[in-house]
N, C-alpha and C. Protein backbone atom coordinates (compact mmCIF):
# COMPACT_ATOMS: atom_id res chain seq x y z
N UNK A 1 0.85 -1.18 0.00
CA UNK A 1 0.00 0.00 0.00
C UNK A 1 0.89 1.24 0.00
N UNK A 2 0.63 2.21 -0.55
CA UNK A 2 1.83 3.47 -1.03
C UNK A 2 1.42 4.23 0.25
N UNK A 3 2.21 5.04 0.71
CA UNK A 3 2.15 5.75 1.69
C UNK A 3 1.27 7.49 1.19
N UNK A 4 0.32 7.85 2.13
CA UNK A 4 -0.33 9.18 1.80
C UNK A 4 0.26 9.84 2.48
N UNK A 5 0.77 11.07 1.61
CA UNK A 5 0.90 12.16 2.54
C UNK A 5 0.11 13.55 2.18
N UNK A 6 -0.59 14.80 3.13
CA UNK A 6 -1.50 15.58 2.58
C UNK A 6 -1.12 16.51 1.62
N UNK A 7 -1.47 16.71 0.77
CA UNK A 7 -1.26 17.18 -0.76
C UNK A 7 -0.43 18.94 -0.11
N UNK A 8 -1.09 19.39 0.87
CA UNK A 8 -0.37 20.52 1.21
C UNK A 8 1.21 20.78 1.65
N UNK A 9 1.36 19.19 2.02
CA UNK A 9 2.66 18.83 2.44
C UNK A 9 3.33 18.56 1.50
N UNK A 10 3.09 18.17 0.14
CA UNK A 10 3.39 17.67 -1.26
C UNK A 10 4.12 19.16 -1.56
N UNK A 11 3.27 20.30 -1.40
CA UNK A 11 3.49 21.26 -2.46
C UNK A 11 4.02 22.34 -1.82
N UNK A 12 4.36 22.32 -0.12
CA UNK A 12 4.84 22.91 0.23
C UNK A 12 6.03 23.95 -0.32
N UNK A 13 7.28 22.95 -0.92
CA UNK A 13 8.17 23.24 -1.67
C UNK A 13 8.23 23.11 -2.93
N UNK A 14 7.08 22.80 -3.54
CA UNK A 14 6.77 22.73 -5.09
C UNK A 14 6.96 24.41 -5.41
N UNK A 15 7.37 25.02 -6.69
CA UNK A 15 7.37 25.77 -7.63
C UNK A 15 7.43 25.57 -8.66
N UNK A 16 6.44 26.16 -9.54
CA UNK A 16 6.03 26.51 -10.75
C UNK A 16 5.71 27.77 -11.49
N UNK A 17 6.18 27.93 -12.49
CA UNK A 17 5.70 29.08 -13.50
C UNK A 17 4.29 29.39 -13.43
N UNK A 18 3.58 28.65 -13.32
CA UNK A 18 2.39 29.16 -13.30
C UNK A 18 1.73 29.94 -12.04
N UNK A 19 2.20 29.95 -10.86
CA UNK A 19 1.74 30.02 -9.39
C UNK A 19 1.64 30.90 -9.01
N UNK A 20 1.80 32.00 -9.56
CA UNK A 20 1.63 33.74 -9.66
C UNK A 20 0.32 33.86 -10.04
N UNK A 21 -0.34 33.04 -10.65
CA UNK A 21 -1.51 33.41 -11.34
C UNK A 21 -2.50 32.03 -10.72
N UNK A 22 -2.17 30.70 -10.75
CA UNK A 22 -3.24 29.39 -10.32
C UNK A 22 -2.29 29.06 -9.36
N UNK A 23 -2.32 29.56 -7.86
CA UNK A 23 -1.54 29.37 -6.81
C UNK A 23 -2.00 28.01 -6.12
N UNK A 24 -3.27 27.98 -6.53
CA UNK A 24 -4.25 26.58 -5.63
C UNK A 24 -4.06 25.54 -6.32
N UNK A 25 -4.18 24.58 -5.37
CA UNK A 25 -3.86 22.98 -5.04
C UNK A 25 -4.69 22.83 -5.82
N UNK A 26 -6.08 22.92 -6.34
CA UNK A 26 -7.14 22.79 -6.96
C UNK A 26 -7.21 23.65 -7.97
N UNK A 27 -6.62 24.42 -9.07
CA UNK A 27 -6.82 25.17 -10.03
C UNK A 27 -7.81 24.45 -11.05
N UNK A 28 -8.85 25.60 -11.47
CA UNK A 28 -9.99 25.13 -12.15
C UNK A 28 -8.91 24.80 -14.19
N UNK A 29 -9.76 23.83 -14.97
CA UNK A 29 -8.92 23.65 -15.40
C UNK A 29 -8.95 24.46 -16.77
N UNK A 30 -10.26 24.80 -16.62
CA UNK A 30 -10.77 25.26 -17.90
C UNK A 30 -11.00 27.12 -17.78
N UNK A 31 -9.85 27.37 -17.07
CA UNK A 31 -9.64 28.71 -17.47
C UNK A 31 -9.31 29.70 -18.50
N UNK A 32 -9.71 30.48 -18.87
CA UNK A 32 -9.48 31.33 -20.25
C UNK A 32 -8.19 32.59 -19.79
N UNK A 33 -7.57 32.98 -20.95
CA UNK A 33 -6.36 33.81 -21.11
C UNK A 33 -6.50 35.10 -22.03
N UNK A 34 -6.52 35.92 -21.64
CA UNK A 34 -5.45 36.50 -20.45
C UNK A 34 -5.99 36.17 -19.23
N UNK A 35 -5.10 35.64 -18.27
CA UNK A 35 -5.73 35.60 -16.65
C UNK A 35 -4.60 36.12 -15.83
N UNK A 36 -5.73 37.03 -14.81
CA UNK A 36 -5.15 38.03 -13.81
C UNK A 36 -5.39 37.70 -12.71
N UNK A 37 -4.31 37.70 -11.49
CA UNK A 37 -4.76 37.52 -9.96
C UNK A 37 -3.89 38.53 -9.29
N UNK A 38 -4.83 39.14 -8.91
CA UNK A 38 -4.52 40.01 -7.93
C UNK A 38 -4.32 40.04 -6.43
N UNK A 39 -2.79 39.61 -5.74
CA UNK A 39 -2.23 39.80 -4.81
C UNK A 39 -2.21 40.76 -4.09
N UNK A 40 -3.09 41.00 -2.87
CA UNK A 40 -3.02 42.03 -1.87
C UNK A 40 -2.17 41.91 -0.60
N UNK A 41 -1.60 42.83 -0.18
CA UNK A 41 -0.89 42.98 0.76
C UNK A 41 -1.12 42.87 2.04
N UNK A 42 -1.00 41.95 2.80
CA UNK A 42 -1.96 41.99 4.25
C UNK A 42 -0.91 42.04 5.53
N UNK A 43 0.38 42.66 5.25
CA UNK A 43 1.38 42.32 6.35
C UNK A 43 2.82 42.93 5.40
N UNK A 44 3.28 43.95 5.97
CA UNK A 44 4.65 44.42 5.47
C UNK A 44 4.66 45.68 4.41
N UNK A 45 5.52 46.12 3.93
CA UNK A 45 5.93 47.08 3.40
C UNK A 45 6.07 47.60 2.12
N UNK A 46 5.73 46.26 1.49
CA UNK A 46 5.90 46.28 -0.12
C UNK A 46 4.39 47.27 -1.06
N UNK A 47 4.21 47.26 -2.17
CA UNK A 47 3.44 47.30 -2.31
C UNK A 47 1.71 47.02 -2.49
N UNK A 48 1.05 47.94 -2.16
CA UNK A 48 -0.51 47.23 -1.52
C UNK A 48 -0.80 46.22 -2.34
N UNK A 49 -0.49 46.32 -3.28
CA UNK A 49 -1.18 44.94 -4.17
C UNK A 49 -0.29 44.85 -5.42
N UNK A 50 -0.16 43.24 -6.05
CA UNK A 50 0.68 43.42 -7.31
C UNK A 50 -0.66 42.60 -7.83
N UNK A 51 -0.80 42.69 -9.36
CA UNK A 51 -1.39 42.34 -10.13
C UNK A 51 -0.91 41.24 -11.43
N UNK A 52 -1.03 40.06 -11.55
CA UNK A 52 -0.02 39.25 -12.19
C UNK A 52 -0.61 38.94 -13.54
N UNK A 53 -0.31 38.98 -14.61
CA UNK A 53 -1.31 38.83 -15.89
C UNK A 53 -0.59 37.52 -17.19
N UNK A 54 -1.24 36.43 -17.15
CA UNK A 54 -0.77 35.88 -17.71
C UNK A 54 -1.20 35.40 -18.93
N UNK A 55 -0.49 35.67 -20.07
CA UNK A 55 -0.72 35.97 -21.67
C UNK A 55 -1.75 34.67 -21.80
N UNK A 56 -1.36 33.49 -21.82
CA UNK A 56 -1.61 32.02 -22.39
C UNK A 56 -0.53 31.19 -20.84
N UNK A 57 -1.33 29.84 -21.67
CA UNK A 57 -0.92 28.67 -20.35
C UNK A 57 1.05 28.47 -20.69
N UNK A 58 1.14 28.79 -21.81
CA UNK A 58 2.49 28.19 -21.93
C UNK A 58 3.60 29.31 -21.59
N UNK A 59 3.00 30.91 -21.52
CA UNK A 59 4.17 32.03 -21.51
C UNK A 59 4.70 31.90 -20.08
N UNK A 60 6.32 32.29 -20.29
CA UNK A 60 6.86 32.44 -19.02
C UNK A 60 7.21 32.77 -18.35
N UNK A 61 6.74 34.56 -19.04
CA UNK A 61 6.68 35.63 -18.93
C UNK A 61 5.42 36.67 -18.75
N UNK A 62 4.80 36.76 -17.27
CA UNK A 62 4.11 37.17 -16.86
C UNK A 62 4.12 38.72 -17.15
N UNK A 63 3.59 39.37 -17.13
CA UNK A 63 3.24 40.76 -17.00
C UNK A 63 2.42 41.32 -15.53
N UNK A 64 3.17 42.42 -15.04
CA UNK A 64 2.59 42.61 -13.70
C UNK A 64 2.47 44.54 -13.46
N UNK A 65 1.44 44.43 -12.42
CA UNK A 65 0.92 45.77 -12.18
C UNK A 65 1.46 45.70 -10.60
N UNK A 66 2.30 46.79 -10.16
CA UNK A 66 1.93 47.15 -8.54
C UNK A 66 1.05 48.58 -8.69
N UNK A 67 0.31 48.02 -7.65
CA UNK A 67 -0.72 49.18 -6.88
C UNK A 67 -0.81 49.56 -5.56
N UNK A 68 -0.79 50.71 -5.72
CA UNK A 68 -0.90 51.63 -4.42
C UNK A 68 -1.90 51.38 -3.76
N UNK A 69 -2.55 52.17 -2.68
CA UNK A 69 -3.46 51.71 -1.36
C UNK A 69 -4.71 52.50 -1.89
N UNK A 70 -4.63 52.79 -2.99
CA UNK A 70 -6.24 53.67 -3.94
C UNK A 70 -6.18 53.02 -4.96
N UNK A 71 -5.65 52.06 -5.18
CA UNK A 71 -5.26 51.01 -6.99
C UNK A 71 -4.76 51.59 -7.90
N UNK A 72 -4.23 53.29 -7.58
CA UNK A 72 -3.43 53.58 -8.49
C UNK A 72 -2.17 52.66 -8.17
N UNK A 73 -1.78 52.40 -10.55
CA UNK A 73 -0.60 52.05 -11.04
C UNK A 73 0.82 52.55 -10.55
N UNK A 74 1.61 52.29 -9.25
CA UNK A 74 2.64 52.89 -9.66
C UNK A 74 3.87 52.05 -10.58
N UNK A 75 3.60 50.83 -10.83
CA UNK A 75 4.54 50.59 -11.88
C UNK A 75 4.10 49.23 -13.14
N UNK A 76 4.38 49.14 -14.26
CA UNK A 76 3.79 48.03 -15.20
C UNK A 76 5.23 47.53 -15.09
N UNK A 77 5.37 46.06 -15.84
CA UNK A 77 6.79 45.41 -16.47
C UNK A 77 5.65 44.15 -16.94
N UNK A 78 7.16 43.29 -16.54
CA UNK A 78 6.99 41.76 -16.83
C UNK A 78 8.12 41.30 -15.93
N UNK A 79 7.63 40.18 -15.65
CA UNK A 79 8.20 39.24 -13.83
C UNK A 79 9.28 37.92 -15.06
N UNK A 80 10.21 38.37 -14.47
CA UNK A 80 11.32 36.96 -15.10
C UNK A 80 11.39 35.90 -13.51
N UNK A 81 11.34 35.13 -13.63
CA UNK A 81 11.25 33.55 -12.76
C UNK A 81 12.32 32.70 -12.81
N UNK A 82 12.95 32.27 -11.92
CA UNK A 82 13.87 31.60 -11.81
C UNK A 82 13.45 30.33 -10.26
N UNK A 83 12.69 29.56 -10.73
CA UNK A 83 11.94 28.91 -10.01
C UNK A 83 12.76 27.32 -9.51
N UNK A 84 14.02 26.91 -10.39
CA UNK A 84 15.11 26.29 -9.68
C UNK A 84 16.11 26.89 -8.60
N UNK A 85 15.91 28.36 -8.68
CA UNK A 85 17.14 28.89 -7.58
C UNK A 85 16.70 28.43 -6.11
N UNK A 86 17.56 28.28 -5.41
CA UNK A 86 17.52 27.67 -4.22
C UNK A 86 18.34 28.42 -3.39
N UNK A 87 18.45 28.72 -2.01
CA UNK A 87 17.43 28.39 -0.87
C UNK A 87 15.73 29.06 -1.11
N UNK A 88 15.52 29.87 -1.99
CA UNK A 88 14.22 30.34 -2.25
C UNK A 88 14.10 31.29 -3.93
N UNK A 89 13.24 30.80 -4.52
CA UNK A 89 12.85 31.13 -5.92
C UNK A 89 13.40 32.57 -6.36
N UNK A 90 14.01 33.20 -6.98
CA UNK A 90 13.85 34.11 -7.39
C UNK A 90 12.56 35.26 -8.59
N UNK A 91 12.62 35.81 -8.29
CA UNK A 91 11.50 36.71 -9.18
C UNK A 91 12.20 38.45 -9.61
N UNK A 92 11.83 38.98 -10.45
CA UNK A 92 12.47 40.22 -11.17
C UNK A 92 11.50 40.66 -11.63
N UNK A 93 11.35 41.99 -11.33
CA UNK A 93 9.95 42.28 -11.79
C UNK A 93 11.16 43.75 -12.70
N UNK A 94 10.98 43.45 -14.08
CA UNK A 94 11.55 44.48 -15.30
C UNK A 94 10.49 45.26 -15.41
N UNK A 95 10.50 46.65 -15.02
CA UNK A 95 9.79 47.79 -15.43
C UNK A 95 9.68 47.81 -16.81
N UNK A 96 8.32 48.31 -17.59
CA UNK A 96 8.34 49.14 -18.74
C UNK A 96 9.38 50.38 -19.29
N UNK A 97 9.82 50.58 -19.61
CA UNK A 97 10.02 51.32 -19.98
C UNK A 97 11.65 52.03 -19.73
N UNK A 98 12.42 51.24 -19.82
CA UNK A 98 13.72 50.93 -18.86
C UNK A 98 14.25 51.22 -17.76
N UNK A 99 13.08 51.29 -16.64
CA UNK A 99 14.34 51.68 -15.38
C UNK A 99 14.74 50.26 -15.61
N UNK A 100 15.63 50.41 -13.62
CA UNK A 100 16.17 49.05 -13.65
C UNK A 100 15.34 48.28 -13.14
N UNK A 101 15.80 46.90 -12.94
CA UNK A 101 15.31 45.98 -12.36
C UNK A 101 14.92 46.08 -10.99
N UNK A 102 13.89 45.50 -10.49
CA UNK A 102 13.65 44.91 -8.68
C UNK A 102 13.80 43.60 -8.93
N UNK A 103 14.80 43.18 -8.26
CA UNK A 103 15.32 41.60 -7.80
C UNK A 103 14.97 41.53 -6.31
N UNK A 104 14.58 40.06 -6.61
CA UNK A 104 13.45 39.65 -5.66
C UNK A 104 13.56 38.25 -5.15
N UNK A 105 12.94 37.81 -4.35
CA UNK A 105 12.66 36.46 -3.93
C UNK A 105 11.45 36.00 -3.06
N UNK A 106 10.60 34.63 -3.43
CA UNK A 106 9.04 34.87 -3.01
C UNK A 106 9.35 33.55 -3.15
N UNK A 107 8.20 33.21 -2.35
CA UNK A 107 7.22 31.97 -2.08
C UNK A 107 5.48 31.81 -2.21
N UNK A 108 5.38 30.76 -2.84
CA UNK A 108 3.80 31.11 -2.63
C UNK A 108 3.55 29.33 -2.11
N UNK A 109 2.31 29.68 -1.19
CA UNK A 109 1.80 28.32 -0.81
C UNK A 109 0.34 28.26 -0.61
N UNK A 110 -0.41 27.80 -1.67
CA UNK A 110 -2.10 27.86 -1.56
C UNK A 110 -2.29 29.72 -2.31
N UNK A 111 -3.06 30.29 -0.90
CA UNK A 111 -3.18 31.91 -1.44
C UNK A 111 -2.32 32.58 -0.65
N UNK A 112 -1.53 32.36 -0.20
CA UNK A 112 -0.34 33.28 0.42
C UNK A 112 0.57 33.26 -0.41
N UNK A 113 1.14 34.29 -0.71
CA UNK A 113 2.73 34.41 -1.18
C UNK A 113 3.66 35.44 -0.27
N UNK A 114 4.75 34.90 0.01
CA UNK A 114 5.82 35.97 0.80
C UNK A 114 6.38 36.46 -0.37
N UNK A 115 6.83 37.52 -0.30
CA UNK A 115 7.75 38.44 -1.63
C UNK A 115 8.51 39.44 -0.48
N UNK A 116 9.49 39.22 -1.15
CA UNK A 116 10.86 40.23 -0.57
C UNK A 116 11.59 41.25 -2.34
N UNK A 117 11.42 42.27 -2.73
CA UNK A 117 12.52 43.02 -3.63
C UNK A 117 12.27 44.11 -3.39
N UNK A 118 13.83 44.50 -3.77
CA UNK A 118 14.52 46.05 -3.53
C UNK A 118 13.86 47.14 -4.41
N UNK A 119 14.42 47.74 -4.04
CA UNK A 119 14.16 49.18 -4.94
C UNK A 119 15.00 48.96 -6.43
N UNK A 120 14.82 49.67 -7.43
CA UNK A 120 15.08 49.25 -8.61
C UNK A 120 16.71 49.37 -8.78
N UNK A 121 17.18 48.34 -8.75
CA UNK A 121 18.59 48.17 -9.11
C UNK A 121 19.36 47.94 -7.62
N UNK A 122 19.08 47.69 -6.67
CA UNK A 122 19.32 47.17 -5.56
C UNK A 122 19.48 45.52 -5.72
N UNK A 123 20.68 45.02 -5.04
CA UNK A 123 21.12 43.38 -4.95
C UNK A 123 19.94 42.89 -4.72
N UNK A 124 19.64 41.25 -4.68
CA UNK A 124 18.61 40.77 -4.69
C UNK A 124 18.71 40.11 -3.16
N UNK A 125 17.43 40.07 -2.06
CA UNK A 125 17.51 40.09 -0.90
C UNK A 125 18.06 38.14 -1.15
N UNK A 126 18.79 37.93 0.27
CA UNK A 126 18.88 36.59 0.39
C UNK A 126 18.12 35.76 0.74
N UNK A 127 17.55 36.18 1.77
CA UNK A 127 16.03 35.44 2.22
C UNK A 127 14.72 36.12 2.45
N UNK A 128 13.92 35.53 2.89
CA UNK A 128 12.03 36.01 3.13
C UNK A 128 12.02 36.78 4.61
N UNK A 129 13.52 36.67 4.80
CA UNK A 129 13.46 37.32 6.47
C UNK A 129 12.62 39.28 6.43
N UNK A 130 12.97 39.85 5.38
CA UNK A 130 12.03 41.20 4.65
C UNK A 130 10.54 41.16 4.44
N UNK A 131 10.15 40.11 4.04
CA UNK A 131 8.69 39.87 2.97
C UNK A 131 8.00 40.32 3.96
N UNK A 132 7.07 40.95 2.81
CA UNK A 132 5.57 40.90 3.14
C UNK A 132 4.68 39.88 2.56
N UNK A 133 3.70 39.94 3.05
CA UNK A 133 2.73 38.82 2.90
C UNK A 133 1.51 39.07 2.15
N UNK A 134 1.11 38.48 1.11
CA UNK A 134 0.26 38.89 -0.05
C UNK A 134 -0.73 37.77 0.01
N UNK A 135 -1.91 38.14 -0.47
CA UNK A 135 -3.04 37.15 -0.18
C UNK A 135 -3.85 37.42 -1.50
N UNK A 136 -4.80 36.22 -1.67
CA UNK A 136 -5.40 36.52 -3.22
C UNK A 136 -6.92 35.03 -2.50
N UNK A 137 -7.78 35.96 -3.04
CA UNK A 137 -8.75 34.98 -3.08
C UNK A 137 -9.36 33.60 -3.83
């Protein structure tokens, strides 16, 4: 008989490209594209909410909105992923329009995600010991 263990415990340390946008254990399957999930801020310093937009199922290159605490835009790009880096995932969120980069590092598990990045062109933090905590329904 194979041994069970609870699927939350499975995915604890699972990452995927897709998890910015279908973070749940249960993602519906028959979702349509463009699809957007919007991450709110419920703990820390970052911005009130990021907005994650993903073209089609196969791009791997997200497009993202942060928003302020009135839903004004303060910045558009696209999020580069590096979802083998280890001790914790990296994320880069490339502004429109060339500033520099925010290098970053996040976790997501179910509807929580921790996210830790700098100000634009600042080293990329080492750990989640910074993050704030983002929630999505």
């Amino acid at each position: 008989t194979p041994i069970s263990y609870p699927a939350a415990a499975i995915w604890q340390n699972a990452v995927y490209v897709q998890e910015l946008t279908e973070p749940f254990l249960a993602n519906p399957r028959d979702v349509t594209y463009p699809l957007t999930r919007v991450w709110t801020r419920a703990q820390g310093g970052h911005a009130a909410a990021l907005a994650v937009t993903a073209a089609s199922a196969h791009d791997r290159r997200n497009a993202y909105a942060l928003r302020d605490e009135s839903g004004a835009i303060l910045e558009t790009g696209y999020i580069e992923l590096d979802v083998n880096a280890r001790p914790v995932s990296t994320i880069d969120l490339v502004p429109n329009g060339g500033a520099a980069t925010r290098r970053g590092v996040y976790s997501v598990l179910d509807g929580e995600m921790r996210i830790d990045y700098g100000v634009p062109g600042a080293p990329r933090p080492s750990s989640l010991a910074g993050a704030s905590v983002y929630r999505t329904p």
